[in-house]
PDB file of N, CA and C in Angstrom:
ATOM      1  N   UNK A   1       0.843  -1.176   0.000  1.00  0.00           N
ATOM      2  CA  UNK A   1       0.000   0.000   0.000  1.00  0.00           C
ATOM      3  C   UNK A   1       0.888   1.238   0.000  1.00  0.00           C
ATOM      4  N   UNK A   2       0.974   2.231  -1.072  1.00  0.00           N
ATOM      5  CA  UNK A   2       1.455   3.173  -0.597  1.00  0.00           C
ATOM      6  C   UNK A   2       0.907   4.481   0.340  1.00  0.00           C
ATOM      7  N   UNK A   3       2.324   4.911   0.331  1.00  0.00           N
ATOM      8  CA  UNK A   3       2.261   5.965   1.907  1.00  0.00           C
ATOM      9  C   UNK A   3       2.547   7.457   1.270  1.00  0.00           C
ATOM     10  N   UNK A   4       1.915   8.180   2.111  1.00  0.00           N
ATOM     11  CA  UNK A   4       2.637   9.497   1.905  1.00  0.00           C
ATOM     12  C   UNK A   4       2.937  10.297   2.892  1.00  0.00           C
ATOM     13  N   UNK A   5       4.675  11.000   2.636  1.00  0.00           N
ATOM     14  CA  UNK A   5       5.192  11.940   3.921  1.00  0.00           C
ATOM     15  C   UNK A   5       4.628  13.196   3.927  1.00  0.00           C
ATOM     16  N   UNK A   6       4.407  13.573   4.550  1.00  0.00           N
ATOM     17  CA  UNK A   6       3.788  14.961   4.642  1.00  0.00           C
ATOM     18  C   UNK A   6       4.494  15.921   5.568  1.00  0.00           C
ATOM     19  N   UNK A   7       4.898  17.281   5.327  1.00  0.00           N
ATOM     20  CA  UNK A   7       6.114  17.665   6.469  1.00  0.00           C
ATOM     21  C   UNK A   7       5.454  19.140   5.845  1.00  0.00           C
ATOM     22  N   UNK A   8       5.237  19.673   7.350  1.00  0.00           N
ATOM     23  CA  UNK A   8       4.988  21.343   7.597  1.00  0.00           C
ATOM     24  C   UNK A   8       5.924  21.681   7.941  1.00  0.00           C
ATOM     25  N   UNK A   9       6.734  22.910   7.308  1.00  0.00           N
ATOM     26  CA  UNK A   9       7.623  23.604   8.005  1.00  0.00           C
ATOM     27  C   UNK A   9       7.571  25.258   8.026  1.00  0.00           C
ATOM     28  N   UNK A  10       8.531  25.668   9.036  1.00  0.00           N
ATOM     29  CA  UNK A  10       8.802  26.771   8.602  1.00  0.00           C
ATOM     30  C   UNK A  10      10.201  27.269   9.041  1.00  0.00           C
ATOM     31  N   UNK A  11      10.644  27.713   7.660  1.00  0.00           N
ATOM     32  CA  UNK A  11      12.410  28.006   7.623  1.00  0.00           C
ATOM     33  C   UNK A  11      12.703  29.097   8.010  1.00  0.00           C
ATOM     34  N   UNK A  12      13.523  29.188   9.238  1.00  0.00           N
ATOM     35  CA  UNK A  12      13.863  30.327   9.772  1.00  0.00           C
ATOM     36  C   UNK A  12      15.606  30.669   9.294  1.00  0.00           C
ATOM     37  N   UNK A  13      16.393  29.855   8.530  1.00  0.00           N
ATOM     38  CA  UNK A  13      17.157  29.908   8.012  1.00  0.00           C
ATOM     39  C   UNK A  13      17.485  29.212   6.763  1.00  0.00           C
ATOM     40  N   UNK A  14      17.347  30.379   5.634  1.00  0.00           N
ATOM     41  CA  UNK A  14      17.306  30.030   4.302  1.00  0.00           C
ATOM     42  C   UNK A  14      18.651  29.380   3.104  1.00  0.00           C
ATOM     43  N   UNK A  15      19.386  29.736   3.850  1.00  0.00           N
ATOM     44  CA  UNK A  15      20.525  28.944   3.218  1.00  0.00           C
ATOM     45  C   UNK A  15      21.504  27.472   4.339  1.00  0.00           C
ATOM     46  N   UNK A  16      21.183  27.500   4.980  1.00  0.00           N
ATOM     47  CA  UNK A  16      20.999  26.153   5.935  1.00  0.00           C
ATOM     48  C   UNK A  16      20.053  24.574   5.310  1.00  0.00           C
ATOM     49  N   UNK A  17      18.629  25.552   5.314  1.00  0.00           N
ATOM     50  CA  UNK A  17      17.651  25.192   4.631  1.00  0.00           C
ATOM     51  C   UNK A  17      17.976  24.659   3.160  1.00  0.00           C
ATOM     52  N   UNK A  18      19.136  25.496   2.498  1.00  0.00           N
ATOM     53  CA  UNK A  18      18.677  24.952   1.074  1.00  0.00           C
ATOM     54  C   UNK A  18      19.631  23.856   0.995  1.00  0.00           C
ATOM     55  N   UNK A  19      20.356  23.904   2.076  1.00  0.00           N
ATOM     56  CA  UNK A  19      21.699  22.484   1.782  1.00  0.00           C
ATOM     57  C   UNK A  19      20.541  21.231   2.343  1.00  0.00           C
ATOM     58  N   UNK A  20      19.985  21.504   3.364  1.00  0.00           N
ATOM     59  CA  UNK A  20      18.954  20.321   3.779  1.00  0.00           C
ATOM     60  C   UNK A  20      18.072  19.938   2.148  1.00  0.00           C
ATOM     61  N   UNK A  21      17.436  20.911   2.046  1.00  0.00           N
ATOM     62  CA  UNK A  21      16.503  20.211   0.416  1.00  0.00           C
ATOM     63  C   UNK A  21      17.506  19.893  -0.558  1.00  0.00           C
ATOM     64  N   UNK A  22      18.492  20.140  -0.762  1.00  0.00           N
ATOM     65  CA  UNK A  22      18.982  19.289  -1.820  1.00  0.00           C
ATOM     66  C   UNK A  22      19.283  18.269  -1.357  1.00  0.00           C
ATOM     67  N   UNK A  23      19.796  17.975  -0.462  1.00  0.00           N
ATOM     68  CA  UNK A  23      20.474  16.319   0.001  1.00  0.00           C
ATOM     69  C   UNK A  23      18.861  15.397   0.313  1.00  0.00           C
ATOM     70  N   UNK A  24      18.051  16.200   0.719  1.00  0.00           N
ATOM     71  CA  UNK A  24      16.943  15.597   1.164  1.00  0.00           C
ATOM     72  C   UNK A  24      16.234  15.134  -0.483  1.00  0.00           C
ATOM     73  N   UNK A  25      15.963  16.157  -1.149  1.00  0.00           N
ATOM     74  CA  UNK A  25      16.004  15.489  -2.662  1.00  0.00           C
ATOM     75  C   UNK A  25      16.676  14.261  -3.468  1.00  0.00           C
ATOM     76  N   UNK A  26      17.756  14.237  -2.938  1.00  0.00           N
ATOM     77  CA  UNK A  26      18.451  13.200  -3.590  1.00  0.00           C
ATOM     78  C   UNK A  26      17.719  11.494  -2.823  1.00  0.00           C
ATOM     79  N   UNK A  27      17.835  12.020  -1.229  1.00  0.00           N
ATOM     80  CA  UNK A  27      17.513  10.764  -0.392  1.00  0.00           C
ATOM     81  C   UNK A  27      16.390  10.581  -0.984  1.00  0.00           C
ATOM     82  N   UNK A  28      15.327  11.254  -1.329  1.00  0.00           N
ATOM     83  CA  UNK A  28      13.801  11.155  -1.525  1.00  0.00           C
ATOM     84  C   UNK A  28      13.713  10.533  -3.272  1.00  0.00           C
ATOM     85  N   UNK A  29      14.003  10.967  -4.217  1.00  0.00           N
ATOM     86  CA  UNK A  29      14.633  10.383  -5.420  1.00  0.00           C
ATOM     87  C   UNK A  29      15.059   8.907  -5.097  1.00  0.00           C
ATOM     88  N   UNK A  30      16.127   8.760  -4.688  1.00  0.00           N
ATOM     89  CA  UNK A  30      16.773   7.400  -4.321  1.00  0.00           C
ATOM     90  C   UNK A  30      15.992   6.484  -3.454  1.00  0.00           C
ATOM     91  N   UNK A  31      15.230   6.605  -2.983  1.00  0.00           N
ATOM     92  CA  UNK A  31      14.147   5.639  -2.390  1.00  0.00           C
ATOM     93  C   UNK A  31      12.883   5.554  -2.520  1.00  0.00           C
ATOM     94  N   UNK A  32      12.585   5.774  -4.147  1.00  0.00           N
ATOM     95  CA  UNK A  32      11.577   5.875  -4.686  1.00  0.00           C
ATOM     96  C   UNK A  32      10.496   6.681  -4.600  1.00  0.00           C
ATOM     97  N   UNK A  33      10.713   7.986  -4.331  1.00  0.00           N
ATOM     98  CA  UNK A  33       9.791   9.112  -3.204  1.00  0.00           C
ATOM     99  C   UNK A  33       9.251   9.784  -5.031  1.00  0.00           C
ATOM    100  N   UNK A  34       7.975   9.876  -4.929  1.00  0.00           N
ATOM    101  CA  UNK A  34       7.668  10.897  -5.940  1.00  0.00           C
ATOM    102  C   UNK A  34       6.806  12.684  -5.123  1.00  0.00           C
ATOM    103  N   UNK A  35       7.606  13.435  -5.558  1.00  0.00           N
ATOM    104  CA  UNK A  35       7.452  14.810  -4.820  1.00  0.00           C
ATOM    105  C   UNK A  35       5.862  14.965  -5.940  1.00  0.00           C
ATOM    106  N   UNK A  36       4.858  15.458  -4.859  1.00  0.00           N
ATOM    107  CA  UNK A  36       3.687  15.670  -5.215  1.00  0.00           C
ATOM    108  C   UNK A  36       3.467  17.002  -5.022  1.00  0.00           C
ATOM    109  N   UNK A  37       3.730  17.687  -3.990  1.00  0.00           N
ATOM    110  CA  UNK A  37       3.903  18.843  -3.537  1.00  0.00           C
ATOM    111  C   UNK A  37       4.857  19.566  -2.710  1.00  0.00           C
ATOM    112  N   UNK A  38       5.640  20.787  -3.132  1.00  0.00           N
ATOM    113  CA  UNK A  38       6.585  21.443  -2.148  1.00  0.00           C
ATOM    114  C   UNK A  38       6.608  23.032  -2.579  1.00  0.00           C
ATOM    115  N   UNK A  39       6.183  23.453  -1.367  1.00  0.00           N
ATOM    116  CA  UNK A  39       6.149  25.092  -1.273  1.00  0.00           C
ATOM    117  C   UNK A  39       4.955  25.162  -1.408  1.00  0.00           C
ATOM    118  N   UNK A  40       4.996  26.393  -2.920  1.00  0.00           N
ATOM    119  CA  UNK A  40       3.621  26.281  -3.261  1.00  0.00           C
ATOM    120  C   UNK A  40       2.366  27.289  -2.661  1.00  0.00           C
ATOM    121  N   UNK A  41       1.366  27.632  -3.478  1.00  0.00           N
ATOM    122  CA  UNK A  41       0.177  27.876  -2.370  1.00  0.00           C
ATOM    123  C   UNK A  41      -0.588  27.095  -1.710  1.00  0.00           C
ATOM    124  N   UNK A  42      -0.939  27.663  -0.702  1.00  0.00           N
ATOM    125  CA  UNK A  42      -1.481  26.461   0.555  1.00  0.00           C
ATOM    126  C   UNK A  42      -2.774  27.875   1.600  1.00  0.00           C
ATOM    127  N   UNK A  43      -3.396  27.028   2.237  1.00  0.00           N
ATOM    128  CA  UNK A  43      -4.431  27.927   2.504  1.00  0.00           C
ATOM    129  C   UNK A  43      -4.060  27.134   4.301  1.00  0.00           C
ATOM    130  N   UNK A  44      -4.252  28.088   5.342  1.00  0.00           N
ATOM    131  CA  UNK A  44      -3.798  27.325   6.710  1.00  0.00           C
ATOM    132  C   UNK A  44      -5.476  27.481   7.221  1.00  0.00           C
ATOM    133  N   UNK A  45      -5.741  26.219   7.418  1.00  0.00           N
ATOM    134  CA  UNK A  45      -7.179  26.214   7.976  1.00  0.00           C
ATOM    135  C   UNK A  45      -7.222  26.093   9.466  1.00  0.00           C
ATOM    136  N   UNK A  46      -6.308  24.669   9.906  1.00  0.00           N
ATOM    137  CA  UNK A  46      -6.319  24.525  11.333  1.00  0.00           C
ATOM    138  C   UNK A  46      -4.954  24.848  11.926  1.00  0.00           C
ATOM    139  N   UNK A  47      -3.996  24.825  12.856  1.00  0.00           N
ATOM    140  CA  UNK A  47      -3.228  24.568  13.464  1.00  0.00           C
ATOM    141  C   UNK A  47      -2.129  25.380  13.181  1.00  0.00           C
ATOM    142  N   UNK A  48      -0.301  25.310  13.486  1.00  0.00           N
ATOM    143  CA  UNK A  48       0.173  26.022  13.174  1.00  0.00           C
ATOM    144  C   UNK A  48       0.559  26.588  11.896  1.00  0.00           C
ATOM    145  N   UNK A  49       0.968  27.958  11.231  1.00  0.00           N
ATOM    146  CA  UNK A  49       1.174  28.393   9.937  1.00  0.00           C
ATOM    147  C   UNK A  49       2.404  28.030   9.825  1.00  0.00           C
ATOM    148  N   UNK A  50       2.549  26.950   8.994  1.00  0.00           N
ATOM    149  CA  UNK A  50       3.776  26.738   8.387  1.00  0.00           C
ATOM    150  C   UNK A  50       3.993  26.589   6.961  1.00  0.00           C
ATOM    151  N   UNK A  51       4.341  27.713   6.442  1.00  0.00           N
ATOM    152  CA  UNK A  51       4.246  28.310   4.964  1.00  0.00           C
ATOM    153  C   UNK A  51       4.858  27.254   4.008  1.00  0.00           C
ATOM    154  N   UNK A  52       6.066  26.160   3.938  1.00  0.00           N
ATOM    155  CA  UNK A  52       6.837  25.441   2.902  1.00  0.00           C
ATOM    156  C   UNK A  52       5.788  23.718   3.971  1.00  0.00           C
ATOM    157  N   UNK A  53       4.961  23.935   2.709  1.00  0.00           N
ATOM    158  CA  UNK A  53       4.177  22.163   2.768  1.00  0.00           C
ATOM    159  C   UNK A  53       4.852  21.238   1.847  1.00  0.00           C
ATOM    160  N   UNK A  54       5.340  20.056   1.946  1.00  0.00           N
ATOM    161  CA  UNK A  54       5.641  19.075   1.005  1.00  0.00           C
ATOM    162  C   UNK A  54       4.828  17.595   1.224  1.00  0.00           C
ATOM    163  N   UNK A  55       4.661  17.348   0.260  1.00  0.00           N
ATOM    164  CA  UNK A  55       4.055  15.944   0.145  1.00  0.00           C
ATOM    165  C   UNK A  55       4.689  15.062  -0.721  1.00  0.00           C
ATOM    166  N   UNK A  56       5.156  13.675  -0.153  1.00  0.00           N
ATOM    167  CA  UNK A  56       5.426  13.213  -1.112  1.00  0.00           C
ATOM    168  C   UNK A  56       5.196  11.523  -1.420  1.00  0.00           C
ATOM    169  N   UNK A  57       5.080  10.903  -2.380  1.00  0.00           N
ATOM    170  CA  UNK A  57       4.241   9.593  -2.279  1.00  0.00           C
ATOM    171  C   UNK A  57       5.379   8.366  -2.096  1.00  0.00           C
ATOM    172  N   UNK A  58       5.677   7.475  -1.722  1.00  0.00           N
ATOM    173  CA  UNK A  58       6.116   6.332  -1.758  1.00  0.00           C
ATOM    174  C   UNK A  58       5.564   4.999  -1.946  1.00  0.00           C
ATOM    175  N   UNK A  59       5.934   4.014  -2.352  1.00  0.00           N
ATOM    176  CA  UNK A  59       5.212   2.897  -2.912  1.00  0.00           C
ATOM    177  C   UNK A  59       4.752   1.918  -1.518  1.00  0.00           C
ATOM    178  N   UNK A  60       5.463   2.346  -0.368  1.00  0.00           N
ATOM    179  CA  UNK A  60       4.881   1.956   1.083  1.00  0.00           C
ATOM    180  C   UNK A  60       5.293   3.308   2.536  1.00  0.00           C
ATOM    181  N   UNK A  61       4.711   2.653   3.639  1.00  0.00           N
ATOM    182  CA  UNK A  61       5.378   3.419   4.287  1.00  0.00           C
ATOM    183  C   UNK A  61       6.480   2.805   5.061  1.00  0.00           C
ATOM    184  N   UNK A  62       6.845   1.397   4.700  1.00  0.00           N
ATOM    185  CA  UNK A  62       8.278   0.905   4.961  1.00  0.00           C
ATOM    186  C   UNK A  62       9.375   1.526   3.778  1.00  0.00           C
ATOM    187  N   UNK A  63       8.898   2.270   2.906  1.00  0.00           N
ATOM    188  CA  UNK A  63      10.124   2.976   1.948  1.00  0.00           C
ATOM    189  C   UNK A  63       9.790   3.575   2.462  1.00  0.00           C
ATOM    190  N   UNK A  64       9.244   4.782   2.507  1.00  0.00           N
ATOM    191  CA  UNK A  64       9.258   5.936   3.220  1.00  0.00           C
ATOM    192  C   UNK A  64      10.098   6.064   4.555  1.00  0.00           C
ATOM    193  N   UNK A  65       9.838   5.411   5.738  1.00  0.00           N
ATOM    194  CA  UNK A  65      10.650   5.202   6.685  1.00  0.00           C
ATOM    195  C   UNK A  65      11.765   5.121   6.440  1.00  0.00           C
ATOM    196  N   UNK A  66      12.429   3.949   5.529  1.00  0.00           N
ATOM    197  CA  UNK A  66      13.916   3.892   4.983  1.00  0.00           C
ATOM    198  C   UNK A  66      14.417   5.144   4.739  1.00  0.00           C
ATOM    199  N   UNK A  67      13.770   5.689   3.695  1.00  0.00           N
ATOM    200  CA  UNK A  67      14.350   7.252   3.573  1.00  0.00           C
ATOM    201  C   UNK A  67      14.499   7.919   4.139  1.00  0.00           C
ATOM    202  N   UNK A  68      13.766   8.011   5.507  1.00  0.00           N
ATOM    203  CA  UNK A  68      13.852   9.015   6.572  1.00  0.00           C
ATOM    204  C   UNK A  68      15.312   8.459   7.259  1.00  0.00           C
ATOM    205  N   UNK A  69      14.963   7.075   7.395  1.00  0.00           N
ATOM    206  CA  UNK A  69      16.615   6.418   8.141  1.00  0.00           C
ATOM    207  C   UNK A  69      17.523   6.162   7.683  1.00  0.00           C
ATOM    208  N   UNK A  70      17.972   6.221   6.157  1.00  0.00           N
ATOM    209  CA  UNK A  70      18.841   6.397   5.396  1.00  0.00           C
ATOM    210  C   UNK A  70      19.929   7.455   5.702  1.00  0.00           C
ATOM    211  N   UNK A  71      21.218   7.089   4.882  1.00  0.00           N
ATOM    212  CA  UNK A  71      22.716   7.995   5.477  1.00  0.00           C
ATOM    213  C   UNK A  71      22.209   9.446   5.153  1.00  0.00           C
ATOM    214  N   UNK A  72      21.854   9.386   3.940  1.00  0.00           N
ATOM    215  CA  UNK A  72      21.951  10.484   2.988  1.00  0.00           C
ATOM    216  C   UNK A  72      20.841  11.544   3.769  1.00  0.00           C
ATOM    217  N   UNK A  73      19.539  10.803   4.086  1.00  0.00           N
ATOM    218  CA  UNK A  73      18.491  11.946   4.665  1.00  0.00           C
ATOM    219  C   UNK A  73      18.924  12.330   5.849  1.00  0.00           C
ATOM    220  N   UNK A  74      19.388  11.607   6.527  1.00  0.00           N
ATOM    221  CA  UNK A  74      20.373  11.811   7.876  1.00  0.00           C
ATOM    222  C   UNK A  74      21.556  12.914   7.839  1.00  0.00           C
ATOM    223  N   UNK A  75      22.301  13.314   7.020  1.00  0.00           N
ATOM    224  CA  UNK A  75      22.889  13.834   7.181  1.00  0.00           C
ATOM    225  C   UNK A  75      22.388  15.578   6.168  1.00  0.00           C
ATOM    226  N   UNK A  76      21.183  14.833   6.180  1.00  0.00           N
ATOM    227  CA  UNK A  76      20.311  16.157   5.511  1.00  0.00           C
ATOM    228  C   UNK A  76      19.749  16.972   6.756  1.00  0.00           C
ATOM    229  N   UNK A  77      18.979  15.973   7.730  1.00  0.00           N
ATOM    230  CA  UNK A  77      18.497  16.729   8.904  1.00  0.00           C
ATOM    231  C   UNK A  77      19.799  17.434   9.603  1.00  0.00           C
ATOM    232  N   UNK A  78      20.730  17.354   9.664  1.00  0.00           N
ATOM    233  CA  UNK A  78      21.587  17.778  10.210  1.00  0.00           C
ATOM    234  C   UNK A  78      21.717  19.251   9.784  1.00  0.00           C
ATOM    235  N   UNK A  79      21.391  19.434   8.481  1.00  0.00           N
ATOM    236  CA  UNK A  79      21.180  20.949   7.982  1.00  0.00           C
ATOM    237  C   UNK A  79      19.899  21.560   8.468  1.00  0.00           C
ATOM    238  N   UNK A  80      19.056  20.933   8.771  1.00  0.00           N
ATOM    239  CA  UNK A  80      17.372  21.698   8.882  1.00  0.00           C
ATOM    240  C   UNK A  80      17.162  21.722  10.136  1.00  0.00           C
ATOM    241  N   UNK A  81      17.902  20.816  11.116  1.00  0.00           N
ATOM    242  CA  UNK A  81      18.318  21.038  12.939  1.00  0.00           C
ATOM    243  C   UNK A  81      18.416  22.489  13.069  1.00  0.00           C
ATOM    244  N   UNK A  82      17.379  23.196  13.770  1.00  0.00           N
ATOM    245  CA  UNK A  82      18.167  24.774  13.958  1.00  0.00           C
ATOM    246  C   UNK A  82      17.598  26.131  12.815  1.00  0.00           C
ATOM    247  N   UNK A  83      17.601  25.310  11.688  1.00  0.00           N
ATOM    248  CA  UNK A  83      17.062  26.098  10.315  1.00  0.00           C
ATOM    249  C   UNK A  83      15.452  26.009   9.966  1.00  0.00           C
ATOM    250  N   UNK A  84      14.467  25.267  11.341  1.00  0.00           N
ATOM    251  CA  UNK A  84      13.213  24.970  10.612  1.00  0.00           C
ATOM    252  C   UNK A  84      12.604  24.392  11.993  1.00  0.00           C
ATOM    253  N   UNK A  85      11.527  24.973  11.949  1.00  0.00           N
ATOM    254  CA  UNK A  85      10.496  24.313  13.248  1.00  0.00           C
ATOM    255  C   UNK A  85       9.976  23.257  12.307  1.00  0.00           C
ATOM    256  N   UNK A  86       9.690  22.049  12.204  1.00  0.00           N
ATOM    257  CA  UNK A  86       8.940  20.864  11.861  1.00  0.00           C
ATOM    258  C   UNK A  86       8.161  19.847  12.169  1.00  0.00           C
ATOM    259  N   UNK A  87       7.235  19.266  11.051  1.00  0.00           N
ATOM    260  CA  UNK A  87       6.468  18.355  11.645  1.00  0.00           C
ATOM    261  C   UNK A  87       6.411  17.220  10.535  1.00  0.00           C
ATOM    262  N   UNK A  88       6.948  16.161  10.909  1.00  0.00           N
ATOM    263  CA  UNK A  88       6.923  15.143   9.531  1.00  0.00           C
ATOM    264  C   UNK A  88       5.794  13.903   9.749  1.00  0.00           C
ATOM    265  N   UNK A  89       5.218  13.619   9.426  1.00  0.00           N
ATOM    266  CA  UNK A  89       4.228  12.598   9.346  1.00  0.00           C
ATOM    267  C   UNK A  89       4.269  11.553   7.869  1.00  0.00           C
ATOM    268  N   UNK A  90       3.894   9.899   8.314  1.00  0.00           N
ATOM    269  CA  UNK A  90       4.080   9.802   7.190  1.00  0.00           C
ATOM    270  C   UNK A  90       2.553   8.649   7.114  1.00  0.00           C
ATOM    271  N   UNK A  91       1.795   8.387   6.325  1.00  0.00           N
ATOM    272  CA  UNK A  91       0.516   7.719   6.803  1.00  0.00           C
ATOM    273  C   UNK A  91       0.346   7.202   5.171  1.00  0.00           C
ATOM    274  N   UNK A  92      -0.108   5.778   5.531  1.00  0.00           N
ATOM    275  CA  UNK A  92      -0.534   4.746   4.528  1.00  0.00           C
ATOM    276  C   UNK A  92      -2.290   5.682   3.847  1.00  0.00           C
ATOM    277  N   UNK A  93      -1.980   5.481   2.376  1.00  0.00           N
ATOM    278  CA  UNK A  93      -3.001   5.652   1.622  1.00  0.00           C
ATOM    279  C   UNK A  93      -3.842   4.601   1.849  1.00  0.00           C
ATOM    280  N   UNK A  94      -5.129   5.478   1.209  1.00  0.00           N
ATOM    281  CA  UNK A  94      -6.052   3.899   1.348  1.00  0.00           C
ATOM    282  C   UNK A  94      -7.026   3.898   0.284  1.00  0.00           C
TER     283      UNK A  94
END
């Protein structure tokens, strides 16, 4: 069944930030991640405003997970630590 990650953020440091999305791109690419949505307009109905939304699909949410625990995304968070209040979720389609 596939899954999709879903991650609210908001970047309080923009070039920190952009070394995290590229490496995070590559991890997400490399473990079969198809980007559905990132940035973008977005309308905030409930909860906190966090302006950069991404969505993205995987063919489960055991790939998805991998990617998150993978070297490469790992040493991506290490850029967005500090550069981004966040919230990542990742939940099976149905």
């Amino acid at each position: 069944m596939s899954a999709l990650w879903i991650a609210t953020v908001k970047v309080t440091d923009d070039e920190a930030y952009a070394k995290y999305a590229a490496l995070a791109t590559e991890a997400i690419k490399a473990g079969g991640g198809e980007i559905l949505a990132r940035g973008g307009r977005y309308v905030q109905l409930e909860g906190p405003d966090r302006p950069r939304n991404v969505v993205v699909r995987y063919p489960s949410l055991e790939a998805a997970e991998a990617v998150y625990n993978s070297e490469t995304y790992q040493k991506a968070l290490t850029f967005a630590v500090g550069a981004s209040e966040r919230e990542v979720v990742v939940v099976e389609e149905v």
